[in-house]
N, C-alpha and C. Protein backbone atom coordinates (compact mmCIF):
# COMPACT_ATOMS: atom_id res chain seq x y z
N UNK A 1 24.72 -3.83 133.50
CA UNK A 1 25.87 -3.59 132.67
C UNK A 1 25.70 -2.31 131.87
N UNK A 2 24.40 -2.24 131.96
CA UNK A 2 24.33 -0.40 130.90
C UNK A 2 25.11 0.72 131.40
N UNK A 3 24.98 0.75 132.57
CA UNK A 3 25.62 1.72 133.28
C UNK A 3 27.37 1.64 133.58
N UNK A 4 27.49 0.80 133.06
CA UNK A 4 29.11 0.55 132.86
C UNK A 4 29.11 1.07 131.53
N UNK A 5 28.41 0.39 130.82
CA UNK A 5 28.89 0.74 129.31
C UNK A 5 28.53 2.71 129.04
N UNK A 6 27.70 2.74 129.30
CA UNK A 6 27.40 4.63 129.19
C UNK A 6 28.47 5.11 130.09
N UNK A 7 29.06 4.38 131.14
CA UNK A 7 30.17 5.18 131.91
C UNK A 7 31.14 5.73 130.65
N UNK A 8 31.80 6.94 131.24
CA UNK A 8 32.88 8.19 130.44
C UNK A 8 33.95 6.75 130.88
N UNK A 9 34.64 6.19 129.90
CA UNK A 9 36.00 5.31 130.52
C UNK A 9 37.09 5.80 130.80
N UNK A 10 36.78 7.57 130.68
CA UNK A 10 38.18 8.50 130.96
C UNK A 10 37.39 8.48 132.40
N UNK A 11 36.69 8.39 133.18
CA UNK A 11 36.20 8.37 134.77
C UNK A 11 36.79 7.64 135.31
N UNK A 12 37.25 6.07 134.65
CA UNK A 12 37.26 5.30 135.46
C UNK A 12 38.77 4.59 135.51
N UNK A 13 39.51 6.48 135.66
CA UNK A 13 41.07 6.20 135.78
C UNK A 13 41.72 5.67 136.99
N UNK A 14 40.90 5.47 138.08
CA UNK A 14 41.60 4.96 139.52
C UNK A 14 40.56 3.59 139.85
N UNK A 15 41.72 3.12 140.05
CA UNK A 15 41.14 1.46 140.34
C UNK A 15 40.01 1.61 141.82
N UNK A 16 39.79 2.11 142.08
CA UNK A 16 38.77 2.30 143.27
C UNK A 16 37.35 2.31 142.27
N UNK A 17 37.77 3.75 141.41
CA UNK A 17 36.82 3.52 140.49
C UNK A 17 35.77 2.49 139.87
N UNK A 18 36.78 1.75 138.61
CA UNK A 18 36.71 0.76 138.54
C UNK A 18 35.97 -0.68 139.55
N UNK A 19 36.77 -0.67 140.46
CA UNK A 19 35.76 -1.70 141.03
C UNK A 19 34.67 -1.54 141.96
N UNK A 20 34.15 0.25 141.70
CA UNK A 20 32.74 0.35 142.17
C UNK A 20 31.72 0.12 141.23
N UNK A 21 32.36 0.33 140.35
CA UNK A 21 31.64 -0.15 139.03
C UNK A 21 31.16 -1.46 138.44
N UNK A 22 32.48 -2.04 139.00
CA UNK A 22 32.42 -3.39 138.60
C UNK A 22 31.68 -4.44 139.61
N UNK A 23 31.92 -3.92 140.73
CA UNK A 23 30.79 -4.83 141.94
C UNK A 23 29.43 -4.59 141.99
N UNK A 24 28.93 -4.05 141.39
CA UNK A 24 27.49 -3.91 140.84
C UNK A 24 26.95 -4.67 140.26
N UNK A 25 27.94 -5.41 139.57
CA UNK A 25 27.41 -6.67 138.26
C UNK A 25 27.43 -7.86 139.28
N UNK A 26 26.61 -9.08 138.53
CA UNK A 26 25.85 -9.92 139.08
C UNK A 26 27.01 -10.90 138.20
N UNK A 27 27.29 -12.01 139.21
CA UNK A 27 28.18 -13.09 138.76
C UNK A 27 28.21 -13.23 137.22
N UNK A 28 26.98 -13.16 136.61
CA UNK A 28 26.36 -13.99 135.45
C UNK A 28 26.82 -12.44 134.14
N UNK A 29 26.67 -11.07 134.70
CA UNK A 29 26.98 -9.96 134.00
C UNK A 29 29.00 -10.45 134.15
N UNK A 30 29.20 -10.83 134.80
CA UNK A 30 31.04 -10.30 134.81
C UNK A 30 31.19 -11.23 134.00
N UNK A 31 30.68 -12.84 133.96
CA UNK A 31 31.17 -13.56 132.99
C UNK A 31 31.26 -13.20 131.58
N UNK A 32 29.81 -12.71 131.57
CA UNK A 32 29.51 -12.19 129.80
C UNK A 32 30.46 -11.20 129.57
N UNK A 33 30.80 -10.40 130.45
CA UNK A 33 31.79 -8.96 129.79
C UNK A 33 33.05 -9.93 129.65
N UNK A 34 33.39 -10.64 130.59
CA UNK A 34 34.87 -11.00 130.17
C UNK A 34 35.09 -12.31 128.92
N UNK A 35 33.93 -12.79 129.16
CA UNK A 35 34.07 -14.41 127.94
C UNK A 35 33.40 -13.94 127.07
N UNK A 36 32.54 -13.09 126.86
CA UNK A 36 31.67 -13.15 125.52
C UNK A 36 32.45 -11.78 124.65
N UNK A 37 32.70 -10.44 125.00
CA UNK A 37 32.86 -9.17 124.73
C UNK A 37 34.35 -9.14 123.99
């Protein structure tokens, strides 16, 4: 998840983007960003 969070969030203007980013995380990382954050 570090490397999401240090990501520029002006980068990650096209949804392609985004979910190269986001498929990197491990079941247990997507929960915490979306239920805990």
């Amino acid at each position: 998840m570090r490397d999401l969070a240090l990501a520029n969030i002006g980068s990650l203007h096209k949804r392609a983007d985004l979910l190269k980013k986001l498929s990197m995380l491990s079941n247990e990382e997507l929960k915490d960003l979306i239920c805990n954050k």
